[in-house]
Each structure stands twice: as C-alpha cells, then as structure tokens.
N, C-alpha and C. Protein backbone atom coordinates (compact mmCIF):
# COMPACT_ATOMS: atom_id res chain seq x y z
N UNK A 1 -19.70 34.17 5.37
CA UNK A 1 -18.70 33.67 6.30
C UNK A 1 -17.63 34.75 6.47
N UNK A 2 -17.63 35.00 7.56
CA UNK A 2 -16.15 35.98 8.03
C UNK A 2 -14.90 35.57 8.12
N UNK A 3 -13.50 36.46 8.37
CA UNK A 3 -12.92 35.44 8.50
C UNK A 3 -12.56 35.00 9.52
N UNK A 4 -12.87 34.99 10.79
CA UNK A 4 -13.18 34.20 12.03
C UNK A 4 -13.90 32.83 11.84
N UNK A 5 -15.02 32.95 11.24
CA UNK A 5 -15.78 31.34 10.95
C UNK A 5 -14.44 30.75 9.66
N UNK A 6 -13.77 31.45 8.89
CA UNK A 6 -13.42 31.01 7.83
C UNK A 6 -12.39 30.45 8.66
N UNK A 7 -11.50 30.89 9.51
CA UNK A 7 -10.06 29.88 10.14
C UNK A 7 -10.99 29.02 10.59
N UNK A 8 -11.94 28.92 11.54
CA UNK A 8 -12.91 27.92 12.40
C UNK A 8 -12.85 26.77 11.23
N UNK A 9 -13.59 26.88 10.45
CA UNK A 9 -13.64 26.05 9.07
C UNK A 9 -12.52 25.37 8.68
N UNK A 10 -11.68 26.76 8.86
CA UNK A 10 -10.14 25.48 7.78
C UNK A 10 -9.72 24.58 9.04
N UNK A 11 -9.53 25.10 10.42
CA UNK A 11 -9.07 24.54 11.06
C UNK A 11 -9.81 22.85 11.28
N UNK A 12 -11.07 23.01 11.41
CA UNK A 12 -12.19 21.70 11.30
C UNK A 12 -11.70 20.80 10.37
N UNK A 13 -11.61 21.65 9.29
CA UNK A 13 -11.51 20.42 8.20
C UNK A 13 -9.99 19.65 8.22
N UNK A 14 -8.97 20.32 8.62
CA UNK A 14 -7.49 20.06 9.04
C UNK A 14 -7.89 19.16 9.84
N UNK A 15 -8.35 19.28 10.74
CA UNK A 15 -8.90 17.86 11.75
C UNK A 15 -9.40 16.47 11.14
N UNK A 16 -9.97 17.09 10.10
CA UNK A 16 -10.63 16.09 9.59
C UNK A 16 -9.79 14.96 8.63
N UNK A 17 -9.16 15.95 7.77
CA UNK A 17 -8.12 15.10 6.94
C UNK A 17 -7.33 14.22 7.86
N UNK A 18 -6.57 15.04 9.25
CA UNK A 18 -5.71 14.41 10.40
C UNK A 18 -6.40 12.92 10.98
N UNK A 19 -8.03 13.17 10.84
CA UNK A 19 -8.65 12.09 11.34
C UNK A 19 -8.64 10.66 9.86
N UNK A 20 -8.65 11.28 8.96
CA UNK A 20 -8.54 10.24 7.63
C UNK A 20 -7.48 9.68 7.04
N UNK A 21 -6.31 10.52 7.51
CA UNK A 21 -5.28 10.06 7.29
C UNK A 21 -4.97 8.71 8.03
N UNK A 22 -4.82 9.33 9.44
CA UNK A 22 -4.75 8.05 10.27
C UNK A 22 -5.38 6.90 10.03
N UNK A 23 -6.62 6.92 9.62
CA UNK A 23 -7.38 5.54 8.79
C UNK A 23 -6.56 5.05 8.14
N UNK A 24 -6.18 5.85 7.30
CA UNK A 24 -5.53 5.57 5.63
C UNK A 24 -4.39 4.97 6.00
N UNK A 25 -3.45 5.36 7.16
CA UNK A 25 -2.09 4.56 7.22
C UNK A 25 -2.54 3.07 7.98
N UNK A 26 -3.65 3.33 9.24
CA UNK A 26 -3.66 1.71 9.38
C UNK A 26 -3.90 1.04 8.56
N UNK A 27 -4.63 1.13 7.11
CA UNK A 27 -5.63 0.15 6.46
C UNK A 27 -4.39 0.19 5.26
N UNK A 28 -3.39 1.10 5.27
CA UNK A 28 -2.16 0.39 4.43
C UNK A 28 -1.12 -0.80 5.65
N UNK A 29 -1.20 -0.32 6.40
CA UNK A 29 -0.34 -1.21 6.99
C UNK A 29 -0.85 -2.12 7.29
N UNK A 30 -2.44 -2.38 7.66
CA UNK A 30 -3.38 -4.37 7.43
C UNK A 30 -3.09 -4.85 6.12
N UNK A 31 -2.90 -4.18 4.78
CA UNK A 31 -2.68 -4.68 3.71
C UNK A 31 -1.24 -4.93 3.31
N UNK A 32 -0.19 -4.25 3.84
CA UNK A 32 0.90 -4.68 3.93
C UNK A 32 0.70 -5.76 4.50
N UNK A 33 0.50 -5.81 5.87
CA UNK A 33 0.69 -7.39 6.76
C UNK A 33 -0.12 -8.41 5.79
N UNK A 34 -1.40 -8.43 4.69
CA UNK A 34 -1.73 -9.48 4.44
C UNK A 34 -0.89 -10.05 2.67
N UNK A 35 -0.31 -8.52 2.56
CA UNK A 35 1.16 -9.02 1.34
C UNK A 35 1.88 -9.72 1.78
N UNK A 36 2.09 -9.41 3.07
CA UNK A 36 3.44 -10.47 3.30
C UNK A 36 2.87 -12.23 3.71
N UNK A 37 1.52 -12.25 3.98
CA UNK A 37 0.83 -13.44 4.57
C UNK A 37 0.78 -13.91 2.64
N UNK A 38 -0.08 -13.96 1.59
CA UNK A 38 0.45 -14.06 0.93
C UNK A 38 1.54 -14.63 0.22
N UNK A 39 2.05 -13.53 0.43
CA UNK A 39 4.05 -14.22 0.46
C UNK A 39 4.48 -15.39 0.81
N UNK A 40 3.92 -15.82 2.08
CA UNK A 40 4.20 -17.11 2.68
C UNK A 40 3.34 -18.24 1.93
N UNK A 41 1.84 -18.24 1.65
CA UNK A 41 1.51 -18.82 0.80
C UNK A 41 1.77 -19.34 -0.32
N UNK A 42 2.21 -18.43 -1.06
CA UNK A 42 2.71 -18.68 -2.56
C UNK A 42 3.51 -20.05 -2.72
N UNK A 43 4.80 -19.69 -1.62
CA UNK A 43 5.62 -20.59 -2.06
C UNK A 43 5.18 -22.69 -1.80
N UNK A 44 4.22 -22.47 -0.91
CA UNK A 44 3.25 -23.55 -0.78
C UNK A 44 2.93 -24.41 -2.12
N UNK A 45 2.26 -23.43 -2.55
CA UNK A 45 1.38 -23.35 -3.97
C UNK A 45 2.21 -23.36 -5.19
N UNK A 46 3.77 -23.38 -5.14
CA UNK A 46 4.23 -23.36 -6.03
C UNK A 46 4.34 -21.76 -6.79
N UNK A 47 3.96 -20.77 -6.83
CA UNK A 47 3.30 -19.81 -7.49
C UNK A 47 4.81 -18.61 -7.05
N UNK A 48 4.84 -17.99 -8.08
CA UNK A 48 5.91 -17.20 -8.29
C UNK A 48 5.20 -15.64 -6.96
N UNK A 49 6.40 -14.48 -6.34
CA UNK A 49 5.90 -13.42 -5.92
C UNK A 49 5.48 -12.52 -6.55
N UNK A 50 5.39 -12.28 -7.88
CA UNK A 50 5.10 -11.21 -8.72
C UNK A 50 4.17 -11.87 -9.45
N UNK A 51 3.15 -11.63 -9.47
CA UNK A 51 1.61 -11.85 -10.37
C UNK A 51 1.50 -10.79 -11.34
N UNK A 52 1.72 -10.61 -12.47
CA UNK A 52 1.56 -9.15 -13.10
C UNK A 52 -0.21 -9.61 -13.70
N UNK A 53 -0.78 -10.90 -13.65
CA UNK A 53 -2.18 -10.77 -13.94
C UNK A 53 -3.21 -10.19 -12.54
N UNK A 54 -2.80 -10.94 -11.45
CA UNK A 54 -3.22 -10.04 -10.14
C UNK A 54 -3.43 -8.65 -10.20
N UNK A 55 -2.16 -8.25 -10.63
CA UNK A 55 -1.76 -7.14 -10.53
C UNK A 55 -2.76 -6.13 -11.15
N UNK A 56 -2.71 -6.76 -12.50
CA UNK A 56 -3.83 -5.91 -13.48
C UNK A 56 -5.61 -5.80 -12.83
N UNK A 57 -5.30 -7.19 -11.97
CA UNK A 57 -6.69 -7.28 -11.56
C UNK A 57 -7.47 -5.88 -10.53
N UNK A 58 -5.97 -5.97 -9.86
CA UNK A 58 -6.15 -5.05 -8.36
C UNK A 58 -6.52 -3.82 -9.01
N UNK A 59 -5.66 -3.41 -9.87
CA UNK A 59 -5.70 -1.98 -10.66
C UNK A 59 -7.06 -1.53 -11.08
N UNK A 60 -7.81 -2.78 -12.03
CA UNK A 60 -9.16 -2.44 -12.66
C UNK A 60 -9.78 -2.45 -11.82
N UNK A 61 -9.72 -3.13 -10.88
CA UNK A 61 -10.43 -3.03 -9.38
C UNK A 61 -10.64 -1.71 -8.89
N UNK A 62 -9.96 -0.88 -8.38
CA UNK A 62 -9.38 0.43 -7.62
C UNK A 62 -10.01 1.54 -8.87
N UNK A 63 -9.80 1.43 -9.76
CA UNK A 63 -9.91 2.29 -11.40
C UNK A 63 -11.41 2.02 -11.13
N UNK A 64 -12.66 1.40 -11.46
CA UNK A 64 -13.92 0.91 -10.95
C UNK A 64 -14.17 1.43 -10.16
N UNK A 65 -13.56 1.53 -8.67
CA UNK A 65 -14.14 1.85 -7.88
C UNK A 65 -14.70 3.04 -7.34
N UNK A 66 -13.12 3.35 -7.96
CA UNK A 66 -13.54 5.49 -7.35
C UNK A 66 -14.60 6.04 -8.24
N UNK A 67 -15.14 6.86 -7.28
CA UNK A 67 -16.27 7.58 -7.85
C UNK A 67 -16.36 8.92 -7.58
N UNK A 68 -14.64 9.23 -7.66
CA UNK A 68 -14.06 10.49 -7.60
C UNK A 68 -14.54 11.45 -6.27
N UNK A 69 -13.62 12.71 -6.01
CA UNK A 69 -13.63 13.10 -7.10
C UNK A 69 -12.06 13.02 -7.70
N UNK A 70 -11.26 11.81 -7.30
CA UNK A 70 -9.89 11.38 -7.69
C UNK A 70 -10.33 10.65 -9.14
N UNK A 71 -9.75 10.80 -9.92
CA UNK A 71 -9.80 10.17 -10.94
C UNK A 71 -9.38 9.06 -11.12
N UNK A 72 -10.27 7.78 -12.29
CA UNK A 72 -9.42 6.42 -12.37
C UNK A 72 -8.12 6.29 -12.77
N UNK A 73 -7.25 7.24 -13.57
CA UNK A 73 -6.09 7.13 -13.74
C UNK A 73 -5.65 7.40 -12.41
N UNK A 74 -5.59 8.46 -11.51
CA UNK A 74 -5.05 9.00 -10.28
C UNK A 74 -4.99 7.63 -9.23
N UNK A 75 -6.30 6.75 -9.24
CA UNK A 75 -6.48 5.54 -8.18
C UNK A 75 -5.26 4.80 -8.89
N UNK A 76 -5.11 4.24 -9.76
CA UNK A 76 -4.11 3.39 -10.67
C UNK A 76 -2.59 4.32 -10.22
N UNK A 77 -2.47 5.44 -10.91
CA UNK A 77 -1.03 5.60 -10.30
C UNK A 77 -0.30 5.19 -8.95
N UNK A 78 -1.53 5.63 -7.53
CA UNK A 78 -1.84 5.94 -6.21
C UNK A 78 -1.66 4.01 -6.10
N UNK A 79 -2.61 3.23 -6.50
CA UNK A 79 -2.00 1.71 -6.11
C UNK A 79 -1.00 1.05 -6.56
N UNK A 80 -0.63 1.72 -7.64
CA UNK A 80 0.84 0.78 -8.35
C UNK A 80 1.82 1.22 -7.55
N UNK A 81 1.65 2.41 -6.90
CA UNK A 81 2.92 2.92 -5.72
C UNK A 81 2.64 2.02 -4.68
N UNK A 82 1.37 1.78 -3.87
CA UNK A 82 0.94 0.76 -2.81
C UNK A 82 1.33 -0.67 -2.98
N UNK A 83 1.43 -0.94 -4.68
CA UNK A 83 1.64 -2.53 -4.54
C UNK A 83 3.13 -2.34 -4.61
N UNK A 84 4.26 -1.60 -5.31
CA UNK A 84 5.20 -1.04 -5.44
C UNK A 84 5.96 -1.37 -3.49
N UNK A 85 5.13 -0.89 -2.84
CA UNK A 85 5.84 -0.83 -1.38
C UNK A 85 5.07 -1.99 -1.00
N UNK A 86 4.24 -2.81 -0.85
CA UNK A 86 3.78 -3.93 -0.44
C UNK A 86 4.76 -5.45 -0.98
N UNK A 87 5.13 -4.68 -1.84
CA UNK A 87 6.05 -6.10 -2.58
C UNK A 87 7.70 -5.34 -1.85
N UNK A 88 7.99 -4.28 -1.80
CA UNK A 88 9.20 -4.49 -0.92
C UNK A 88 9.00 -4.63 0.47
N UNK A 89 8.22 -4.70 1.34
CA UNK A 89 8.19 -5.14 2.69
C UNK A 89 8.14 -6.62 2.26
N UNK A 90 7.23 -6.85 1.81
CA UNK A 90 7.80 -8.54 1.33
C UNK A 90 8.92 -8.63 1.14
N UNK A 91 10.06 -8.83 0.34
CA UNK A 91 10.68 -8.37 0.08
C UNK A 91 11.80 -8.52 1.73
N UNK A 92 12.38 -7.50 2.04
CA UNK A 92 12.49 -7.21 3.11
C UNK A 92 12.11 -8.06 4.73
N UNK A 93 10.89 -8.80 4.12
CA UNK A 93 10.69 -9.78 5.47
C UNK A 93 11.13 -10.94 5.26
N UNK A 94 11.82 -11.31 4.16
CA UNK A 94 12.96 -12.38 3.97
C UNK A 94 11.56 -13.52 3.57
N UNK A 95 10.18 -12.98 3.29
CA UNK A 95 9.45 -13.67 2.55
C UNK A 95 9.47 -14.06 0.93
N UNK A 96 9.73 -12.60 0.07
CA UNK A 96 9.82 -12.91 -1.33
C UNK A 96 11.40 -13.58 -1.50
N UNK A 97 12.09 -13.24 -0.41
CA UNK A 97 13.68 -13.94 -1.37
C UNK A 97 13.38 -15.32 -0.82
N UNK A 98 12.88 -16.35 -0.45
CA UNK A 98 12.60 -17.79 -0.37
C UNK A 98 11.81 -18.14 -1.48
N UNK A 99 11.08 -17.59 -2.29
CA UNK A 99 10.46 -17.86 -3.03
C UNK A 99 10.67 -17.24 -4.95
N UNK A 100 11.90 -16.80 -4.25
CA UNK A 100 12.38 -16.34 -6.00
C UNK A 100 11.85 -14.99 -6.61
C-alpha cells in the first residue's frame, strides 16, 4: 500500500466510524426515551427509580456480551456511564422526582 491508497484507506474508514457513530447516538437516545417510559411505570407499580439489582443485571448482561475486541470490564465502565445519564434525563423529565 502507498501512501495515496493509505489516506484512501484512513479516509474510508473515518467514514465508517462517522457512519457508526450516528447508529450509536440514535440507539442511545431510543434507550434513553424507554428510561424515561419506565420511569413512568414504576411509580404505578409501586417500585422505587433506582434498581441497583437491575442494574447489576444490565451490567452482566453487556460484560457477556462483548466479544471484544472491547473488553468486559471496558463494556461495564462504558454502561454504568449510559445508565449514569439515562437516570438523569429521567431525572430531569420531572419523571424520577414524582416517584422519589
């Protein structure tokens, strides 16, 4: 590879991440919208906004899943930040403060 094919290359793959990213923010922001749906549930059900057994669930979940080449600790840090901001848009949509 020269480095004419080699910019060709980086530039492709720059596209590519640009194209995965964009995935990656809608399919956080459908899962935001179904934290806050959720949210509204709970208080139905009686059931507090903070599940820390959920919580553990989602984690071993995500940790399981990857099959790298991100590591299961790396998925676990990467969703405790996701549930981290999913519980303050809750939060924020005047869903978790009705429900304690």
């Amino acid at each position: 590879m020269d480095r004419n094919d080699a910019e060709i290359e980086l530039s492709r793959l720059r596209d590519a991440i640009d194209r995965v990213d964009e995935v990656i923010v809608r399919l956080l922001n459908q899962r935001a919208k179904y934290a806050i749906e959720i949210g509204e549930v709970k208080p139905i059900l009686g059931l507090p906004v903070y599940a820390p057994e959920r919580e553990k669930q989602v984690l071993q979940h995500v940790e399981r899943t990857s099959n790298g080449p991100l590591d299961p600790a790396t998925m676990r840090r990467l969703f405790e930040r996701i549930i981290d901001e999913s519980r303050r848009v809750e939060r924020e949509s005047g869903v978790g403060s009705r429900s304690g």
